[in-house]
Protein backbone atom coordinates (compact mmCIF):
# COMPACT_ATOMS: atom_id res chain seq x y z
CA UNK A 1 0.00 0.00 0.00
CA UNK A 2 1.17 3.94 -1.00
CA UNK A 3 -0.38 6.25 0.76
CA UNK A 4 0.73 9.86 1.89
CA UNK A 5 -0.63 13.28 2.72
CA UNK A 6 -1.48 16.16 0.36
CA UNK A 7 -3.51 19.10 0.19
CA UNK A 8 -6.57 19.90 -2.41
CA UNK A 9 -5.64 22.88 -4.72
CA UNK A 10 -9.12 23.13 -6.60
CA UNK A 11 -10.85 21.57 -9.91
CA UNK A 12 -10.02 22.36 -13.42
CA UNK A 13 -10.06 20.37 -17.18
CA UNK A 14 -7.63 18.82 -19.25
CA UNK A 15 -7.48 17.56 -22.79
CA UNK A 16 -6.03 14.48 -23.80
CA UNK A 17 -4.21 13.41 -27.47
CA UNK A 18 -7.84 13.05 -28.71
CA UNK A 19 -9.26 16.24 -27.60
CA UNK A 20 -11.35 15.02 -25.15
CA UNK A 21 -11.98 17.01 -21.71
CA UNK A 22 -11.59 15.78 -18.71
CA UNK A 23 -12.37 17.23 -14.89
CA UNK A 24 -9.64 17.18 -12.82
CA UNK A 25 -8.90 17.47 -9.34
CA UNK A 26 -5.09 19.21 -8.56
CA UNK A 27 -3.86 18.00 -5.44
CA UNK A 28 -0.44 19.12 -4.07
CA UNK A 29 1.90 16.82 -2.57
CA UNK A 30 4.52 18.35 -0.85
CA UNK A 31 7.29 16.35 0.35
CA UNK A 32 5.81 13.91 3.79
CA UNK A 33 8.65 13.84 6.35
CA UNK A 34 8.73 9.77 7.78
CA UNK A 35 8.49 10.73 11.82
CA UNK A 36 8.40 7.04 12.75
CA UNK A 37 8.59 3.76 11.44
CA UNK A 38 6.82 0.55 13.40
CA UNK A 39 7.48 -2.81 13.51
CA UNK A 40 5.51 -5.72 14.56
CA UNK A 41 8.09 -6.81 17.87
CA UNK A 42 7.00 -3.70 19.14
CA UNK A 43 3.44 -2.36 18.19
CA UNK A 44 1.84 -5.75 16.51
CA UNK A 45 2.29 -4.67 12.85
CA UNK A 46 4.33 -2.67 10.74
CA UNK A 47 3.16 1.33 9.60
CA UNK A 48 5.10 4.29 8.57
CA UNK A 49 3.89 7.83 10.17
CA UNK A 50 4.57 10.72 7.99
CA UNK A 51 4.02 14.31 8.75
CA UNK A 52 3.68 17.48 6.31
CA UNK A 53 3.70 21.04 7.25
CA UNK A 54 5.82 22.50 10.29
CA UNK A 55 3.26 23.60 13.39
CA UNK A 56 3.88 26.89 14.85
CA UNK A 57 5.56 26.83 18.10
CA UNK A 58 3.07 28.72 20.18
CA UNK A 59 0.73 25.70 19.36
CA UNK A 60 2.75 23.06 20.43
CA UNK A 61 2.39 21.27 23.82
CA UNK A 62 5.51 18.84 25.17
CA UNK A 63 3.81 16.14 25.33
CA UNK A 64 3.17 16.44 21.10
CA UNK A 65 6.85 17.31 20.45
CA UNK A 66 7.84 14.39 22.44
CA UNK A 67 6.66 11.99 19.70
CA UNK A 68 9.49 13.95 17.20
CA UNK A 69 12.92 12.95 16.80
CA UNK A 70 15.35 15.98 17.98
CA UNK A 71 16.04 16.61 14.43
CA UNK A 72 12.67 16.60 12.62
CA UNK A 73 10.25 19.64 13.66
CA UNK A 74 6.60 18.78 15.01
CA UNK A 75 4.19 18.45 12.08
CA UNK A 76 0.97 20.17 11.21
CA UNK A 77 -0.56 16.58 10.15
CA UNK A 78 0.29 13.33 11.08
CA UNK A 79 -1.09 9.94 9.65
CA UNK A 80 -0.54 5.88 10.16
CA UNK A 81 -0.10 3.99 7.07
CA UNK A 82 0.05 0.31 7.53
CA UNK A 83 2.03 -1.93 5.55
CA UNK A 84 3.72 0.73 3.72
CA UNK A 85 5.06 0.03 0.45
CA UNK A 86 8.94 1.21 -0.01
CA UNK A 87 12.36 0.89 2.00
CA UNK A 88 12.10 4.52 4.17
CA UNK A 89 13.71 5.33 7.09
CA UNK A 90 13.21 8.23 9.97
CA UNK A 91 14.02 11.87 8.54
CA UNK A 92 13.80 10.59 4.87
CA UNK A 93 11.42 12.68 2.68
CA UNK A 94 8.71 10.88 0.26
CA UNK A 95 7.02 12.88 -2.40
CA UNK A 96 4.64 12.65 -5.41
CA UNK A 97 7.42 10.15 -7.22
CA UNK A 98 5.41 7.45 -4.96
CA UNK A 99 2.52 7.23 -7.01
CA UNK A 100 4.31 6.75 -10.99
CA UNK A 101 3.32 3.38 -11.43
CA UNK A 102 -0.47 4.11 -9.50
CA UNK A 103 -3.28 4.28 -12.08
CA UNK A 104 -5.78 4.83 -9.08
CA UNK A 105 -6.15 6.41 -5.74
CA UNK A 106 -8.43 5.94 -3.09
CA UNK A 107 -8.82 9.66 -1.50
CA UNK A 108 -10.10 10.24 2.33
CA UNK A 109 -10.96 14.36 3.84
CA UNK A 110 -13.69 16.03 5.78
CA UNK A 111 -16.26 17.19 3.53
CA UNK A 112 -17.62 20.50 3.13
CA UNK A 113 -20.17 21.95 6.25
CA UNK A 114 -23.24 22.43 5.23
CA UNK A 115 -24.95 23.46 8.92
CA UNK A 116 -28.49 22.82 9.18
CA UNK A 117 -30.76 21.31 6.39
CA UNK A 118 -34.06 20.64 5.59
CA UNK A 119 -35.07 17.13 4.54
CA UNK A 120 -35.00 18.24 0.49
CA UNK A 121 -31.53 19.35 0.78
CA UNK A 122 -30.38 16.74 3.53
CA UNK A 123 -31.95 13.40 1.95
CA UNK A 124 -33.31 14.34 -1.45
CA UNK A 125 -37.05 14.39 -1.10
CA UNK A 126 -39.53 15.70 -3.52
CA UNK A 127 -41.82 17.92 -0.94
CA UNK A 128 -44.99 18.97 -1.52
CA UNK A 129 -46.76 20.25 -4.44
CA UNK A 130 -45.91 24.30 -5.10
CA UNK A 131 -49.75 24.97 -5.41
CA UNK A 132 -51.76 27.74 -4.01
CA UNK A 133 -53.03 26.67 -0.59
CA UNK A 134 -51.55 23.49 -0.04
CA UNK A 135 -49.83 24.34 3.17
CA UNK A 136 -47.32 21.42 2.42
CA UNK A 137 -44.16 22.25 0.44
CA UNK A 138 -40.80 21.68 2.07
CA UNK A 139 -41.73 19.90 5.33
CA UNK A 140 -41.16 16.07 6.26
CA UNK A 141 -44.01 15.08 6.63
CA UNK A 142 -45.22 12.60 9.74
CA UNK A 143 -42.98 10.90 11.15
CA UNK A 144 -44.50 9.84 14.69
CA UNK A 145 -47.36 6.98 14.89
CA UNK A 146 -50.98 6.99 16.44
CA UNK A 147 -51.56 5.04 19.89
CA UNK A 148 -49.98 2.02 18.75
CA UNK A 149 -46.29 2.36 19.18
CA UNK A 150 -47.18 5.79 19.86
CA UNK A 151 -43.44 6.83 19.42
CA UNK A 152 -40.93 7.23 16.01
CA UNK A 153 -39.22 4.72 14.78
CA UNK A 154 -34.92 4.64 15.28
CA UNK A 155 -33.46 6.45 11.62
CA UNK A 156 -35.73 7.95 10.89
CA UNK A 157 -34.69 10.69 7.78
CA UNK A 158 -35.48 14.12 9.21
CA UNK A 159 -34.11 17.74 9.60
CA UNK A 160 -30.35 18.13 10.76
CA UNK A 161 -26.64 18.84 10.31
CA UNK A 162 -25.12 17.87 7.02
CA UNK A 163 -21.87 17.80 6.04
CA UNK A 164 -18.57 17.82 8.24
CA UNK A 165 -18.06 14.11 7.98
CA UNK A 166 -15.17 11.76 6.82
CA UNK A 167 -15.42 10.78 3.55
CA UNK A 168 -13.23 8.73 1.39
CA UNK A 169 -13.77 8.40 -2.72
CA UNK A 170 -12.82 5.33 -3.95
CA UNK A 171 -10.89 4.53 -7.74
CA UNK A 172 -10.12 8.11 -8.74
CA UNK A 173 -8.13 7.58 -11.63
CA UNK A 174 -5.08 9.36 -12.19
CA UNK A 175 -4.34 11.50 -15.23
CA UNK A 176 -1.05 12.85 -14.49
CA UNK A 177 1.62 13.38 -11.83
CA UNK A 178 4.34 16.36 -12.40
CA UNK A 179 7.10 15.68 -10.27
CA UNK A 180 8.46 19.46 -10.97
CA UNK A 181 5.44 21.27 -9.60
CA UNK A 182 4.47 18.38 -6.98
CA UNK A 183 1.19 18.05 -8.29
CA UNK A 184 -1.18 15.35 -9.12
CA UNK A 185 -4.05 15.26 -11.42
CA UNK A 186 -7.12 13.04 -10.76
CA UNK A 187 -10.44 12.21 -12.55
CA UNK A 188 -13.80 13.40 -10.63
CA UNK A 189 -14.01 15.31 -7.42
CA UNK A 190 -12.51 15.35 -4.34
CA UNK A 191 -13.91 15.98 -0.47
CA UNK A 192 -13.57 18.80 1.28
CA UNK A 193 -12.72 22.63 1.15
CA UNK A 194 -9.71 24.19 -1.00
CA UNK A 195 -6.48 23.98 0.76
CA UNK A 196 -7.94 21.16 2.65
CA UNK A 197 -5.90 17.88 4.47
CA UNK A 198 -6.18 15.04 2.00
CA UNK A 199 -5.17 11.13 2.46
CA UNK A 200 -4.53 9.49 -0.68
CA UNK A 201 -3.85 5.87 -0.98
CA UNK A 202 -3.24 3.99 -3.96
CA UNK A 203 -6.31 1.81 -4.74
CA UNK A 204 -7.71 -1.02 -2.19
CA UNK A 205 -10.53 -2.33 -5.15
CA UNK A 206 -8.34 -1.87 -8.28
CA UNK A 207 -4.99 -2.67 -8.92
């Protein structure tokens, strides 16, 4: 497994030999920093933990900088991968190179906030008609029962917040990697907000 950690640029299009567009996804990868390396004497299995981005002094307690070598800084963002693939060792720097011989990546982030939805916008349903006088447009509908169980039933789809949640898209193909500007292209969209954390893997489902 290849994974490391990135950051979402934005969305733009691309043409291949053919002339046919394609929407991309630019993620950065800037070069992860390898903070530790476990082994399965020790911890029970074998992982890599890489770090990207240098966090500001003032926001660093002792008890996070004790996890960091003396001579690598405490990281912004720090992530397990298990069963790594490549020879690394601690202070050795792995970049965008990793993924030349991936044709897809799983990618993981926090999607985008929404706050507080209605049922339409939260779960997709049709409403009411938009006549004159029907009192019933946007709203959920019933969703208790009568005497008999005389309570509402567990998941039941109603009003709430949306958004803010882990989400991973799987078999994002990728349609080009530039070493020089530590970018990589991939088909489709990606989770979360511009400038957001990203974990990309290379692909558990295809090969």
């Amino acid at each position: 497994m290849k994974g490391l950690i990135a950051k979402k640029v934005g969305m733009t299009q691309v043409f291949d030999e053919n002339g046919n567009l394609t929407p991309v996804t630019v993620i950065r990868v800037e070069p992860n920093t390898v903070v530790a390396l476990k082994d399965k004497e020790t911890f029970g299995y074998d992982a890599v933990v890489l770090g990207l981005g240098d966090k500001r002094k003032s926001r660093i307690t002792k008890p996070y900088a004790g996890q960091f070598p003396e001579n690598i800084a405490p990281k912004q963002h720090l992530k397990e991968f298990r069963n790594f693939d490549g020879e690394v060792k601690v202070g050795d720097e792995v970049g965008v190179e990793l993924f030349e011989s991936v044709r897809y990546l799983d990618v993981t982030a926090t999607s985008k906030g929404k706050g507080f939805q209605g049922v339409m916008k939260r779960w997709g349903f049709h409403g009411g008609r938009a006549t004159h006088g029907s009192k019933f447009h946007r709203e959920a509908g019933g969703t208790g029962m009568c005497t008999s169980p005389g309570r509402c039933f567990k998941n039941i789809k109603m009003p709430g917040r949306m958004g803010r949640e882990r989400v991973t898209i799987q078999n994002l193909r990728i349609v080009k990697v530039d070493p020089e500007l530590k970018v990589l292209m991939v088909r489709g969209s990606v989770p979360g907000n511009k400038d957001c954390a990203l974990i990309i893997k290379s692909a558990v489902k295809k090969s």
